[in-house]
N, C-alpha and C. Protein backbone atom coordinates (compact mmCIF):
# COMPACT_ATOMS: atom_id res chain seq x y z
N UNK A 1 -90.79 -144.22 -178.83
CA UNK A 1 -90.92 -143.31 -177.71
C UNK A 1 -89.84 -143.54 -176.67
N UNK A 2 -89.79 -144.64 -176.55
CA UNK A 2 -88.97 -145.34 -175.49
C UNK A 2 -87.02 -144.62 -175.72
N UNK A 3 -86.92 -143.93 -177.08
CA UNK A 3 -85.46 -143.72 -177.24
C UNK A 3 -85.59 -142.32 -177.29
N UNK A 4 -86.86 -141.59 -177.51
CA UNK A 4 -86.95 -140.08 -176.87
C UNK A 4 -86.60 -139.91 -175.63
N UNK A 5 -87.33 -140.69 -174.54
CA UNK A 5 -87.46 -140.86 -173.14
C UNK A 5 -86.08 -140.95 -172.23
N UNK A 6 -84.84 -142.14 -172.92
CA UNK A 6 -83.51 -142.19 -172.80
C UNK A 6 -82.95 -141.26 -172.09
N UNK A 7 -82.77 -140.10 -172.77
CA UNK A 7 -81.61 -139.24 -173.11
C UNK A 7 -82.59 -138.23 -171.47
N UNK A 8 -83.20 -137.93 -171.75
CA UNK A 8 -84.76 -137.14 -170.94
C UNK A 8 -83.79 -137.94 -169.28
N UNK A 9 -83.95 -138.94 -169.19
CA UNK A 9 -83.78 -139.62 -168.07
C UNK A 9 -82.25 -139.98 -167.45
N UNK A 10 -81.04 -139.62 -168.03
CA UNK A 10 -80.24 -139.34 -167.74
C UNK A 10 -79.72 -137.97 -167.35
N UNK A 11 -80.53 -137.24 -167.67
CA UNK A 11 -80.16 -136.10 -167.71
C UNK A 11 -80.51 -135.47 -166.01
N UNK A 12 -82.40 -135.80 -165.81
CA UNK A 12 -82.67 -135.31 -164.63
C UNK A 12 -83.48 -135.87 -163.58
N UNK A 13 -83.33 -137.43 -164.06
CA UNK A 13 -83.74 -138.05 -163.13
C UNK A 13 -83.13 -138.47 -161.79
N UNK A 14 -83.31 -138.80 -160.47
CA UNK A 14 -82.61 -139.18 -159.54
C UNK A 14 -83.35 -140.88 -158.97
N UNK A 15 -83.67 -141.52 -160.36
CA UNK A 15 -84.05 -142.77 -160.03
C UNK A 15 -82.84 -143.56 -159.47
N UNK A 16 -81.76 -143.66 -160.04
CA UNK A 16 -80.47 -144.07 -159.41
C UNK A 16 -79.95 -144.06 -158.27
N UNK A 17 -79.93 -142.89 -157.66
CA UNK A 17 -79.97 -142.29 -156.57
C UNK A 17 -80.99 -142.43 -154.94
N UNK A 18 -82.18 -142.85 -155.51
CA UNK A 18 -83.08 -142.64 -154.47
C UNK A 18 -83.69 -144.13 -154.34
N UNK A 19 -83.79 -143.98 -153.15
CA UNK A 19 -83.92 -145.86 -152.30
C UNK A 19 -85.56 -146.24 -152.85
N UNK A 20 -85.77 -147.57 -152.71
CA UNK A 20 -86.90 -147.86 -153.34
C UNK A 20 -88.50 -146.99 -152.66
N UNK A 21 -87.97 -146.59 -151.21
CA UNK A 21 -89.65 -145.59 -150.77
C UNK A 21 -89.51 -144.35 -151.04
N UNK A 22 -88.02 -143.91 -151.29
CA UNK A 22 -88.10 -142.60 -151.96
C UNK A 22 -88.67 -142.53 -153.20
N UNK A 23 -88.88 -143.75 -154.35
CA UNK A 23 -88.81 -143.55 -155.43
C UNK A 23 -90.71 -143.64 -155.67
N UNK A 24 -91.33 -144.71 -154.83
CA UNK A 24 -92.54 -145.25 -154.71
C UNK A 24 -93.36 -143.76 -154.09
N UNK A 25 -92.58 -143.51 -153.48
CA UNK A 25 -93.58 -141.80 -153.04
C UNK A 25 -93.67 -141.19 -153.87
N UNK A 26 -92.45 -140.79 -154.48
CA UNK A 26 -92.58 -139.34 -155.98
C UNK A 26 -93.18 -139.76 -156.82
N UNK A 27 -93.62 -141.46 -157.47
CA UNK A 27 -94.52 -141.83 -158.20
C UNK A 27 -96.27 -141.35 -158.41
N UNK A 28 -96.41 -141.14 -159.16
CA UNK A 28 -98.13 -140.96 -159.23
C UNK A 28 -98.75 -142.27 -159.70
N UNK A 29 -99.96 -143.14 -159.48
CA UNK A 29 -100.71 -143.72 -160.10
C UNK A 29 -100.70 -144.35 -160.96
N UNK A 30 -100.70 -144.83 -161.77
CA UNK A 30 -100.66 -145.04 -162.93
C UNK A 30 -99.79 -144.61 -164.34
N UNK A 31 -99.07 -143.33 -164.09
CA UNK A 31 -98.04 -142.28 -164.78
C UNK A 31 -96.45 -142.96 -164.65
N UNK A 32 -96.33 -143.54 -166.15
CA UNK A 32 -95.15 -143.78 -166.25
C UNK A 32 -94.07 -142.82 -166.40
N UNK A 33 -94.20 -141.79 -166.91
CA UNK A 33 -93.29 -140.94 -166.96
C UNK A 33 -93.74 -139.49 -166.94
N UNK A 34 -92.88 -138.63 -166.61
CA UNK A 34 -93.11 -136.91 -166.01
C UNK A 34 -92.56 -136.43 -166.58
N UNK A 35 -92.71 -135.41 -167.61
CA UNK A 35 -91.90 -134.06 -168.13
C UNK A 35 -92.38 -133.03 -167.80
N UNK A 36 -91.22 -132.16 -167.24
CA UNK A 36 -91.80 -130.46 -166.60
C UNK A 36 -91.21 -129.75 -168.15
N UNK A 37 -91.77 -128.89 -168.13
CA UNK A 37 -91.65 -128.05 -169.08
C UNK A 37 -91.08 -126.95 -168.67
N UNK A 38 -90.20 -125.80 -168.08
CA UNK A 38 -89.60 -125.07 -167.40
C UNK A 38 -89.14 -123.95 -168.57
N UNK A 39 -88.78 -122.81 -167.26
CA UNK A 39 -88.13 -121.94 -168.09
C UNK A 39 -87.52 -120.83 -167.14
N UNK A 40 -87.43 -121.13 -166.26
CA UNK A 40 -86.98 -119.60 -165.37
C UNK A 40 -88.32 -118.25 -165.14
N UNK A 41 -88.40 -118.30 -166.63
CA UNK A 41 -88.47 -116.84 -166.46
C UNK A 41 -90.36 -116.80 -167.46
N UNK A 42 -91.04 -116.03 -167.37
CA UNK A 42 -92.58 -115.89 -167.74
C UNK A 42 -92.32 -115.62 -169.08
N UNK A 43 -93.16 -115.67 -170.19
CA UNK A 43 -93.08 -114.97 -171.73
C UNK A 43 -92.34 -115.41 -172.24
N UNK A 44 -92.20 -116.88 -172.42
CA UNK A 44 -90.97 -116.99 -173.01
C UNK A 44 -91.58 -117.94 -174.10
N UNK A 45 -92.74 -118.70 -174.06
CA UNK A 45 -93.55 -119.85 -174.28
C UNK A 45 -93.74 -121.20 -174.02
N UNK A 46 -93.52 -121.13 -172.66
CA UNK A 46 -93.37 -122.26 -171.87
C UNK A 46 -95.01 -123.42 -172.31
N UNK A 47 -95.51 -122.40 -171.91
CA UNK A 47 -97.17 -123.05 -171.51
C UNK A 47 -97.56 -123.92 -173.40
N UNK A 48 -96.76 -122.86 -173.97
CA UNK A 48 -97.47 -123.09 -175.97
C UNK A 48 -96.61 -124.47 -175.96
N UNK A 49 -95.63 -124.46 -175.73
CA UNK A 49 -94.78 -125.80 -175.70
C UNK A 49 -94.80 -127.00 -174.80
N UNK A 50 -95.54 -127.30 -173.83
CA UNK A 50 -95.97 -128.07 -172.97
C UNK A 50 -97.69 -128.45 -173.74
N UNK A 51 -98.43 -127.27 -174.04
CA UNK A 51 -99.96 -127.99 -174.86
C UNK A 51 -99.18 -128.89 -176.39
N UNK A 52 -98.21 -127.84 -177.05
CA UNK A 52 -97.86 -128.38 -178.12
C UNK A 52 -96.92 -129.85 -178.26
N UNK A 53 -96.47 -129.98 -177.06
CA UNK A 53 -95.86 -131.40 -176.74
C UNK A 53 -96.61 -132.42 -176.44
N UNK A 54 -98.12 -131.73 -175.62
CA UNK A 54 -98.96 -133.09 -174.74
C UNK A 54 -99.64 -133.64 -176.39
N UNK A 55 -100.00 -132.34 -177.16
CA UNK A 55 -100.74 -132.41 -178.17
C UNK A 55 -100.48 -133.34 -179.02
N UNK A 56 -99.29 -133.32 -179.04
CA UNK A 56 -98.27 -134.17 -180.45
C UNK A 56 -97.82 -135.70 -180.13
N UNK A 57 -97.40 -135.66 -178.73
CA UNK A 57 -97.40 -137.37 -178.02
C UNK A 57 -98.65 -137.64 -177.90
N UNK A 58 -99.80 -136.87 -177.96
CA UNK A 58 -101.22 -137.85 -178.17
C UNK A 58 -101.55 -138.39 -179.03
N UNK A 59 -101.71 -137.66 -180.21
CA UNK A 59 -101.92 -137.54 -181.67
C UNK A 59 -100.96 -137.91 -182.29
N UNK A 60 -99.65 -137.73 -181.79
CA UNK A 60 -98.95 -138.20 -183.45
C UNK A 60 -98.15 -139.25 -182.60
N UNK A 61 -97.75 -139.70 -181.72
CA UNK A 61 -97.31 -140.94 -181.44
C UNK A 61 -98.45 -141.67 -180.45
N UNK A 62 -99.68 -141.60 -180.76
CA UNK A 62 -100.83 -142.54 -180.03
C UNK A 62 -100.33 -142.81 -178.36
N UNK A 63 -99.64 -142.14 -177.90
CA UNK A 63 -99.81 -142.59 -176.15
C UNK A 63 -100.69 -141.55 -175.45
N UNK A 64 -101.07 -141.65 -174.63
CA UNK A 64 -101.97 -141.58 -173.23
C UNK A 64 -100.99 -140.95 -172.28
N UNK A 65 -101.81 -139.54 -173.12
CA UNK A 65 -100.86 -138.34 -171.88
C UNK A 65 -102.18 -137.52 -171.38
N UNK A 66 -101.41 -137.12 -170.31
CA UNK A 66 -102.03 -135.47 -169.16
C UNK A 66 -101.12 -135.10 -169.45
N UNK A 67 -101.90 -133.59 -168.91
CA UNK A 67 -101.27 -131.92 -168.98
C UNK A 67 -102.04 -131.47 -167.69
N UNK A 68 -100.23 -131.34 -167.15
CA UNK A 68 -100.87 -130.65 -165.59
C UNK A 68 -100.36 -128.90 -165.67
N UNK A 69 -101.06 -127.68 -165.80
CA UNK A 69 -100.90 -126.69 -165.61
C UNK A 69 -100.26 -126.59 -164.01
N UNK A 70 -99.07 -126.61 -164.21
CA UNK A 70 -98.67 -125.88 -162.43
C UNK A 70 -98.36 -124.33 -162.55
N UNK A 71 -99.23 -123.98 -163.22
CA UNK A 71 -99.24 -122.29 -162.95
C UNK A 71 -100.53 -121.62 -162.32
N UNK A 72 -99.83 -122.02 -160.82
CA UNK A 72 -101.36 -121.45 -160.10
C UNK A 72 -101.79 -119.99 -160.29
N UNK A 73 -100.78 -118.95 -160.11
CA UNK A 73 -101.07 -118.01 -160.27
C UNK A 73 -101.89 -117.34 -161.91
N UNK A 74 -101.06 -118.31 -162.71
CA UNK A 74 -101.41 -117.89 -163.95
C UNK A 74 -101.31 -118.67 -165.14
N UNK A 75 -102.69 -119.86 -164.58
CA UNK A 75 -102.88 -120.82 -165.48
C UNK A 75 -103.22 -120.36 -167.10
N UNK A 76 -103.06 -120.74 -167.96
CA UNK A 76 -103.17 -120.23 -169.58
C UNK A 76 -103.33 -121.89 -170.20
N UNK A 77 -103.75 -123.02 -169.36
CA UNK A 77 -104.13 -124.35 -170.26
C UNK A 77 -105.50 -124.21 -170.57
N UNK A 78 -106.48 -123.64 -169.57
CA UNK A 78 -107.67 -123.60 -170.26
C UNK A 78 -108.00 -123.13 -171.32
N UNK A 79 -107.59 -122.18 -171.23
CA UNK A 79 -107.52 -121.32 -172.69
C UNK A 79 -107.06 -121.84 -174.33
N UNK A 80 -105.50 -122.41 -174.11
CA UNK A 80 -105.12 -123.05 -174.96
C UNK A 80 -105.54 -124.08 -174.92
N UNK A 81 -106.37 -124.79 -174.36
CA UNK A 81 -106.96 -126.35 -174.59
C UNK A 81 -108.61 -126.29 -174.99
N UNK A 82 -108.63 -124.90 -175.12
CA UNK A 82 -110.30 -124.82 -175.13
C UNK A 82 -111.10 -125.62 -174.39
N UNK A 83 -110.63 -125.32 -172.80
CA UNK A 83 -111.51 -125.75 -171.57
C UNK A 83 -112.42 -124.72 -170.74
N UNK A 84 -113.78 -124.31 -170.97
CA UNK A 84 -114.20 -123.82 -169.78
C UNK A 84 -115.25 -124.54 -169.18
N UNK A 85 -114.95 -125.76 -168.24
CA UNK A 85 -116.12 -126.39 -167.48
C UNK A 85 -114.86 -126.50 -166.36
N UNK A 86 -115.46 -127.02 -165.24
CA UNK A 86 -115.30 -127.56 -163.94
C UNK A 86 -115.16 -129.01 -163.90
N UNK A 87 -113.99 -129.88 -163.75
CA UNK A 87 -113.74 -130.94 -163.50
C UNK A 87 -114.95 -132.03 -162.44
N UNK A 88 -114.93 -133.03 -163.06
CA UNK A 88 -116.18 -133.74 -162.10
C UNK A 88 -115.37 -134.19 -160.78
N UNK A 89 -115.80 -135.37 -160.35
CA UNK A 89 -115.64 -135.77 -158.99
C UNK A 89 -115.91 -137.17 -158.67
N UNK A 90 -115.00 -137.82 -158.27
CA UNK A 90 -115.19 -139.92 -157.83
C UNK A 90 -115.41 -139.28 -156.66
N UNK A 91 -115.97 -140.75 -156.46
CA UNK A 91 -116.47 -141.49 -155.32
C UNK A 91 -115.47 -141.08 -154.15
N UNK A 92 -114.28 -141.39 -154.36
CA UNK A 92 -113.37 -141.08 -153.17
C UNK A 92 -113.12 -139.90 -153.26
N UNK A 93 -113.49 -139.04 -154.33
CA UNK A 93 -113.14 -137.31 -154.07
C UNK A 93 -111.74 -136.67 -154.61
N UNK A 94 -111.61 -137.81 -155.21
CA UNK A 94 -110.60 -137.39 -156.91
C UNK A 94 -110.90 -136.13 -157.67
N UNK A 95 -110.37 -135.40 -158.54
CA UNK A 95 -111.13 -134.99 -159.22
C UNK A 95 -110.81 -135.22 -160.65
N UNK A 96 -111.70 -135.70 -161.65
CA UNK A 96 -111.13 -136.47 -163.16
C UNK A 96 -110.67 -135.25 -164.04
N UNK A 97 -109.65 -135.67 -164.47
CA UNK A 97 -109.46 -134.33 -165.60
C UNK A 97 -110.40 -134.23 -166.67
N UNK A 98 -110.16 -133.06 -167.14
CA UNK A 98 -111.26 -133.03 -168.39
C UNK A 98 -110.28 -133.06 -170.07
N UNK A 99 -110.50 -133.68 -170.86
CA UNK A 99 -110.16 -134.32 -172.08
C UNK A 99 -110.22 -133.63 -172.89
N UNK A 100 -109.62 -132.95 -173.95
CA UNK A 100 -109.48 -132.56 -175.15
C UNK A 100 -108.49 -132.86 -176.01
N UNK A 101 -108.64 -132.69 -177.17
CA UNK A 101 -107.64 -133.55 -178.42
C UNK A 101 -106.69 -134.08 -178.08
N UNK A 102 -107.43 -135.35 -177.06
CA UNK A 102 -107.25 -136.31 -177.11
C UNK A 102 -105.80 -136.51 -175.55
N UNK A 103 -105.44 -135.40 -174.76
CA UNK A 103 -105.33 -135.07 -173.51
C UNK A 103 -106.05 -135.07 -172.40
N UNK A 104 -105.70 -135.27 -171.33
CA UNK A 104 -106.54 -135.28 -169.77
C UNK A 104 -105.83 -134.46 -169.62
N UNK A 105 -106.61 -133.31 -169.23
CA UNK A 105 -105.95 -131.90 -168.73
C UNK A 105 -105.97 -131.73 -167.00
N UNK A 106 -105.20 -130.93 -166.16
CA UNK A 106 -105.68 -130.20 -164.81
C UNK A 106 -105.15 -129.11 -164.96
N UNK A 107 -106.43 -128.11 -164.52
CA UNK A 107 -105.43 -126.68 -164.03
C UNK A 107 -106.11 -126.13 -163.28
N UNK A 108 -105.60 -124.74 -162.39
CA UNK A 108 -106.48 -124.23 -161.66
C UNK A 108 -107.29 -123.40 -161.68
N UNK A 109 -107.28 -123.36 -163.59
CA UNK A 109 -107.80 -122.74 -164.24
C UNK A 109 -109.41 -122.86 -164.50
N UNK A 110 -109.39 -124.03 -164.49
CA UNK A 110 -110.73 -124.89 -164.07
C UNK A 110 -111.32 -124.79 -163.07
N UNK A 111 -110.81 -124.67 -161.72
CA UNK A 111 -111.50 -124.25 -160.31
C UNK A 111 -112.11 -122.92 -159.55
N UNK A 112 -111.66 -121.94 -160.81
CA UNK A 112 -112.02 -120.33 -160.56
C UNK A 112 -112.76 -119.96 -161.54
N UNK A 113 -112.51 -118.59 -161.67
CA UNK A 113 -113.27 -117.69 -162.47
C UNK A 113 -112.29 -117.26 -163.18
N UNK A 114 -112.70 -117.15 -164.53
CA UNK A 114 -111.64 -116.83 -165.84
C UNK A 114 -110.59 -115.65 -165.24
N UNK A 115 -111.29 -114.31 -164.50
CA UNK A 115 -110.43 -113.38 -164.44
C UNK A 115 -110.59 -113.16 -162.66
N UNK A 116 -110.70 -114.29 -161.99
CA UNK A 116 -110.72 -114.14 -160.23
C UNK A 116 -109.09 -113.75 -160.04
N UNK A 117 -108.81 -112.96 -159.34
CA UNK A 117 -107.19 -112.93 -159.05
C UNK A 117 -106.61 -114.11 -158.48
N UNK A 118 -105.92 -114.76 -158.29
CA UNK A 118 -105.05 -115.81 -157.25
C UNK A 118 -103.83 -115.28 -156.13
N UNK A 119 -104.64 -114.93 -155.07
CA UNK A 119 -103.65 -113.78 -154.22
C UNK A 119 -103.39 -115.29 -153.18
N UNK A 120 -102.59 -115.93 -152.96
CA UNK A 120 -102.58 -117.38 -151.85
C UNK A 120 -100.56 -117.01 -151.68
N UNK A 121 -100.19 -117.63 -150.43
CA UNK A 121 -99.19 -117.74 -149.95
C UNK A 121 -98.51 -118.84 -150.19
N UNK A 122 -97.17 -119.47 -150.02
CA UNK A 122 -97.32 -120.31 -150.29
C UNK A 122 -97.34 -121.43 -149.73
N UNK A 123 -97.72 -122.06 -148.25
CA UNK A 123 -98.44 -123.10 -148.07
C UNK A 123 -99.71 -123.39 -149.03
N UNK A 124 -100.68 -122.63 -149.28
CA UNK A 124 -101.67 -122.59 -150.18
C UNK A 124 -101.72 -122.85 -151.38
N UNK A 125 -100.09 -121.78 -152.11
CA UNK A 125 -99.97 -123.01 -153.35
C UNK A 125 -100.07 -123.86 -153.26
N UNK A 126 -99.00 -125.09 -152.55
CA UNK A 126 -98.20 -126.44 -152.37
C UNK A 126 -99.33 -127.06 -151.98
N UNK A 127 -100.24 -126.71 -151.16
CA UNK A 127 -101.18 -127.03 -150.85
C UNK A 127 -102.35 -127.51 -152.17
N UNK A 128 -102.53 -126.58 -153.04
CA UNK A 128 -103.18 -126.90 -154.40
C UNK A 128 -102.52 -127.71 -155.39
N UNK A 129 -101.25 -127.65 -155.66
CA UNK A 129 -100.43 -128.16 -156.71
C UNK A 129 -100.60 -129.80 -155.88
N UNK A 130 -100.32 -130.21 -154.27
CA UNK A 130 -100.85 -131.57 -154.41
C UNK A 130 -101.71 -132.03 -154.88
N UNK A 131 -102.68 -131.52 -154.20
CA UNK A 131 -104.72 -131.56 -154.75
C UNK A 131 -104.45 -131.99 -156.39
N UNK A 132 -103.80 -131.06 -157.32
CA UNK A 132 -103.58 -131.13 -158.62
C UNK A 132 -102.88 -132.22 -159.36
N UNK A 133 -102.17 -133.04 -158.43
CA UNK A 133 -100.91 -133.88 -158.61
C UNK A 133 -101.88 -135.22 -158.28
N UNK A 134 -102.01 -135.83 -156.43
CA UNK A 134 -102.26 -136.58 -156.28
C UNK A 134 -103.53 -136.60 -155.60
N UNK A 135 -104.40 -135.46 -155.86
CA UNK A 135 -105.87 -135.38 -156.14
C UNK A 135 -106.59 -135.49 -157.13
N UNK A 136 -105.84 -135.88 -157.98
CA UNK A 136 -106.87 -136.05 -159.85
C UNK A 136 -106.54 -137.47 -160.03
N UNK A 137 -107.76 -138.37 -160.16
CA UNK A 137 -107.85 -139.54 -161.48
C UNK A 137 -107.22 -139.63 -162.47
N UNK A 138 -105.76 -139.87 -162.34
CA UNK A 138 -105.51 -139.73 -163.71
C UNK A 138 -105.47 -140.82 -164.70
N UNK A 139 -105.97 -141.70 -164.53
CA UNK A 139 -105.88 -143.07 -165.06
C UNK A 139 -104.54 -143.64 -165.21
N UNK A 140 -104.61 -144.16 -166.43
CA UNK A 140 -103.05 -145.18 -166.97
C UNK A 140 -102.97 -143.66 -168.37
N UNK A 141 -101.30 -143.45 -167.73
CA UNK A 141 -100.73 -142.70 -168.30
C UNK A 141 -99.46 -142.84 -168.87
N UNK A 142 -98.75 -142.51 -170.07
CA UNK A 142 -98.04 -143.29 -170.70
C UNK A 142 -96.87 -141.54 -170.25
N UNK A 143 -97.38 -140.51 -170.22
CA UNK A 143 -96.69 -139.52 -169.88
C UNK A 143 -97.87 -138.65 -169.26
N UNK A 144 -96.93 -137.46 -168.54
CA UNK A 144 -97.71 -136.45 -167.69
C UNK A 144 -96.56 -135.36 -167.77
N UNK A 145 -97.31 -134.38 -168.92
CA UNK A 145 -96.97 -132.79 -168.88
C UNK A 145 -96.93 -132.15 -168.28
N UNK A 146 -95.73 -131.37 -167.45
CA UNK A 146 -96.18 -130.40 -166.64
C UNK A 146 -95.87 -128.94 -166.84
N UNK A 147 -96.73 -128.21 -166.78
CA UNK A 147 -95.97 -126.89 -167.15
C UNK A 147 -96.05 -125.85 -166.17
N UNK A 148 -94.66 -126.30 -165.76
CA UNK A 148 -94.52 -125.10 -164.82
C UNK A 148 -94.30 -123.76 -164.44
N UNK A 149 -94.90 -123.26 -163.02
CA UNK A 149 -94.21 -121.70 -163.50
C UNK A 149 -93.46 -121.00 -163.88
N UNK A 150 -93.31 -120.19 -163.70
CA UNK A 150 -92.27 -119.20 -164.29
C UNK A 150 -91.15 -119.01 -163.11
N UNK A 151 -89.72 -118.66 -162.84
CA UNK A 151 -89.72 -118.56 -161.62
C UNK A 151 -88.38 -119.88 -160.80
N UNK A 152 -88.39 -119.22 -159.38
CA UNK A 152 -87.75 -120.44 -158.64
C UNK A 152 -87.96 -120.65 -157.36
N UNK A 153 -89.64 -120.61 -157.07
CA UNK A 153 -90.15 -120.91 -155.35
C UNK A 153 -90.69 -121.72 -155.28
N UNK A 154 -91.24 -121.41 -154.46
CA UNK A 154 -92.22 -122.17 -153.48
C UNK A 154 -93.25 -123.88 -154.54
N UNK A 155 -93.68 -122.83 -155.60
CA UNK A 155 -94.23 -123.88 -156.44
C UNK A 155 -93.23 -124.91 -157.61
N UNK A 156 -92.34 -123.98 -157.48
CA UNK A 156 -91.38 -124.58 -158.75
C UNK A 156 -90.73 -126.06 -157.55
N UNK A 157 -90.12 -125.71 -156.49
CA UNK A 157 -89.96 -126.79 -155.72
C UNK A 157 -90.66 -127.48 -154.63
N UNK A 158 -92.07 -127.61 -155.09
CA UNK A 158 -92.51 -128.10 -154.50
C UNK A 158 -93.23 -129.47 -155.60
N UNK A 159 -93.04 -128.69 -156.81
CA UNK A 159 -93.06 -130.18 -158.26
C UNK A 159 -91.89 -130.70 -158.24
N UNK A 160 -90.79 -129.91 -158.42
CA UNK A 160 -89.47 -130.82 -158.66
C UNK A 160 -89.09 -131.81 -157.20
N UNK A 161 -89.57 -131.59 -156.19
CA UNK A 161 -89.46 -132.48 -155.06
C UNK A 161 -90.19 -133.69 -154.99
N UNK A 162 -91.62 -133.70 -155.10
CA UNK A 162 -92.85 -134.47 -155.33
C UNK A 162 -93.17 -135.44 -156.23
N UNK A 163 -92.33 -134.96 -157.21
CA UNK A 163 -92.98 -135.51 -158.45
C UNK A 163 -91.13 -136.37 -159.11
N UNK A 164 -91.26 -137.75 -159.69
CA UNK A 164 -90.32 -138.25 -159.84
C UNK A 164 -90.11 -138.03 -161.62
N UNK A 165 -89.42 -137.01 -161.93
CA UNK A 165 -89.22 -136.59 -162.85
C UNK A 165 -88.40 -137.23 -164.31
N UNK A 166 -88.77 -137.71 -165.49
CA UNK A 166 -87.98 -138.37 -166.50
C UNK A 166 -87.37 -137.70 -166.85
N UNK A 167 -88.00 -136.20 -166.43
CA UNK A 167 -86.85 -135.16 -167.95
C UNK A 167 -87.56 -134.13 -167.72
N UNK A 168 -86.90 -132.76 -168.18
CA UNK A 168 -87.67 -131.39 -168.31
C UNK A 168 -87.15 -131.12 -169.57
N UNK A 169 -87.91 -130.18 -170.09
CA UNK A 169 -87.50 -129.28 -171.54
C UNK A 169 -87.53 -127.83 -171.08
N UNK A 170 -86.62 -127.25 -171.12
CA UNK A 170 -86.26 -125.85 -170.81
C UNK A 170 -86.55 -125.15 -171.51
N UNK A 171 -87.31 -124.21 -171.47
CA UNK A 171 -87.71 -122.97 -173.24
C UNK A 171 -86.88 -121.84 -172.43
N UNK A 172 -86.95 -120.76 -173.37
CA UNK A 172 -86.15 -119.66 -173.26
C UNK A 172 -86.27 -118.92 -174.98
N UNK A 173 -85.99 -117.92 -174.84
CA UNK A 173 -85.75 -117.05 -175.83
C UNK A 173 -84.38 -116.90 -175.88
N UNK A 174 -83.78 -115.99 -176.85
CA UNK A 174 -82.45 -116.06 -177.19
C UNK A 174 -81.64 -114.47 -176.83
N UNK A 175 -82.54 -113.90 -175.73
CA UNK A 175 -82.17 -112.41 -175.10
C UNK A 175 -81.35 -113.61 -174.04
N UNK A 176 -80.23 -112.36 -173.62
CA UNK A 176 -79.01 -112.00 -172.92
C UNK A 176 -79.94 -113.12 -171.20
N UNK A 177 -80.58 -112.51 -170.83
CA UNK A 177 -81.18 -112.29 -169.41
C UNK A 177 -82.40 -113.95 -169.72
N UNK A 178 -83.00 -113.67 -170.84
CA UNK A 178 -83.92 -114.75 -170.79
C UNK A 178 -82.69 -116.38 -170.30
N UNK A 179 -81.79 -116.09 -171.27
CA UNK A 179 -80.54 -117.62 -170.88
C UNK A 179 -80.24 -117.84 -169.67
N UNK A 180 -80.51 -116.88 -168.68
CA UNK A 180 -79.77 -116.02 -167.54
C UNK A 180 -80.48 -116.93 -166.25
N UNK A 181 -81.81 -116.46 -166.99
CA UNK A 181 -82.74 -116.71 -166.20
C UNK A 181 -82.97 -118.52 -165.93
N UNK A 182 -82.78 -118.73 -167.24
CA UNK A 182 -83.02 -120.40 -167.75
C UNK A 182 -81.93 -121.41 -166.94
N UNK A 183 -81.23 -121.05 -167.11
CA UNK A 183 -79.85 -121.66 -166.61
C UNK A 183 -79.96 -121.32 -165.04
N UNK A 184 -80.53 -120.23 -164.28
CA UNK A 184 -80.15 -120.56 -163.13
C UNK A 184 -81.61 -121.10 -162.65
N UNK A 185 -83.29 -121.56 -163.37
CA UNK A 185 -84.09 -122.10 -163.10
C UNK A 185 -83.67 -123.92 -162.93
N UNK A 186 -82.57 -124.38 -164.13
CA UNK A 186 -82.00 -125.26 -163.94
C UNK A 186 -81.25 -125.83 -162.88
N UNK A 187 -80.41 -124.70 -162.83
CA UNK A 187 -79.53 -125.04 -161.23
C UNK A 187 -80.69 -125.36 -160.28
N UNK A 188 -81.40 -124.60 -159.71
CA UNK A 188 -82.24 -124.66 -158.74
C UNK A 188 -82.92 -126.30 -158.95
N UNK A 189 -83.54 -126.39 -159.78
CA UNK A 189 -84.03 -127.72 -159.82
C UNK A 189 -83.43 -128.67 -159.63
N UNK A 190 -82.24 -128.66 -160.24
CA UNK A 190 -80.82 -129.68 -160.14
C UNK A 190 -81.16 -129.95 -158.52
N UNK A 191 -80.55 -128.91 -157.82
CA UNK A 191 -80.09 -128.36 -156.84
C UNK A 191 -80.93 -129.06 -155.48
N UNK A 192 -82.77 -128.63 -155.81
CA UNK A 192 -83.75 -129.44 -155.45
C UNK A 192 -83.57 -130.96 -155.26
N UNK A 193 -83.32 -131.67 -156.37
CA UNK A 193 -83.70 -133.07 -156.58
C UNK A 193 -82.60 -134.05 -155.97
N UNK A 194 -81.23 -133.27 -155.96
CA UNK A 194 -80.34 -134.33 -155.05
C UNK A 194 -80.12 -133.78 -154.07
N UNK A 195 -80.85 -133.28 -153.21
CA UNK A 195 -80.96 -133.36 -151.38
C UNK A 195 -82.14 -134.23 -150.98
N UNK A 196 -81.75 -135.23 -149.99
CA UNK A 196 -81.58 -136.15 -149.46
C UNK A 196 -82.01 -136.42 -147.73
């Protein structure tokens, strides 16, 4: 795992870069390492490739991963994880993810109603995506999936800021505009992570 991880961490990490309380903040808990799953742009299969990645580092290389849905507007992990319950609740007001083949899932998919709209601004996102981040139990984690929106606001940089990143995997389709889109979701993130 450790020579998958490598290449992941040169690429978009700013551990090098950032002083030891910069680095101790963007940390989560127990979560050794962070992959966003990205793509610019919606429909492309971001979300199938972030379940199908958490799925496969659980199961086929035995580590101890989460899957964080950061698609507030338009979570799709419940669905593909075959989740419909409501996350429980610690003592201090955590909230524990809920587990399937062999994943700790979060989404906000879990906190609504299958077809409630999500009309929020975005303090309100950023506001939830913490709750989602460093409001869940996530135990000892060997990785943490994230699959992010679609897009380049408010929520997209408010993970790539927060969160101390090993690596992203970029999806895209092979249309003109989908690359278009991909490449300048990249910049932006880039763009995000070394200001200072």
């Amino acid at each position: 795992m450790k020579g998958f991880l490598r290449p992941l961490s040169r690429l978009g990490s700013i551990r090098r870069y950032a002083g030891p309380f910069a680095r101790s903040k963007l940390q989560l808990d127990g979560v050794k390492d962070v992959i966003a799953v990205a793509s610019g742009k919606g429909g492309v299969g971001k979300s199938t490739t972030a379940v199908n990645l958490a799925v496969a580092l659980a199961n086929k290389c035995n580590l101890k991963v989460g899957l964080l849905d950061a698609d507030v507007y338009g979570p799709s992990v419940p669905m593909m994880m075959k989740i419909d319950r409501k996350p429980d609740i610690t003592e201090d007001k955590k909230m524990i993810p809920i587990e399937n083949y062999g994943v700790r899932c979060m989404s906000m998919g879990f906190l609504v109603e299958q077809d409630a709209p999500i009309v929020w601004r975005g303090p309100m996102v950023m506001s939830a995506l913490e709750k989602m981040t460093r409001g869940v139990s996530w135990g000892k984690l060997d990785i943490l999936v994230v699959d992010m929106p679609p897009g380049t606001g408010d929520a997209q940089l408010t993970i790539t800021q927060s969160l101390q990143l090993s690596g992203a995997v970029i999806v895209s389709t092979p249309q003109d505009v989908a690359l278009l889109d991909a490449r300048r979701g990249v910049k932006c993130s880039l763009k995000s992570r070394f200001r200072f």
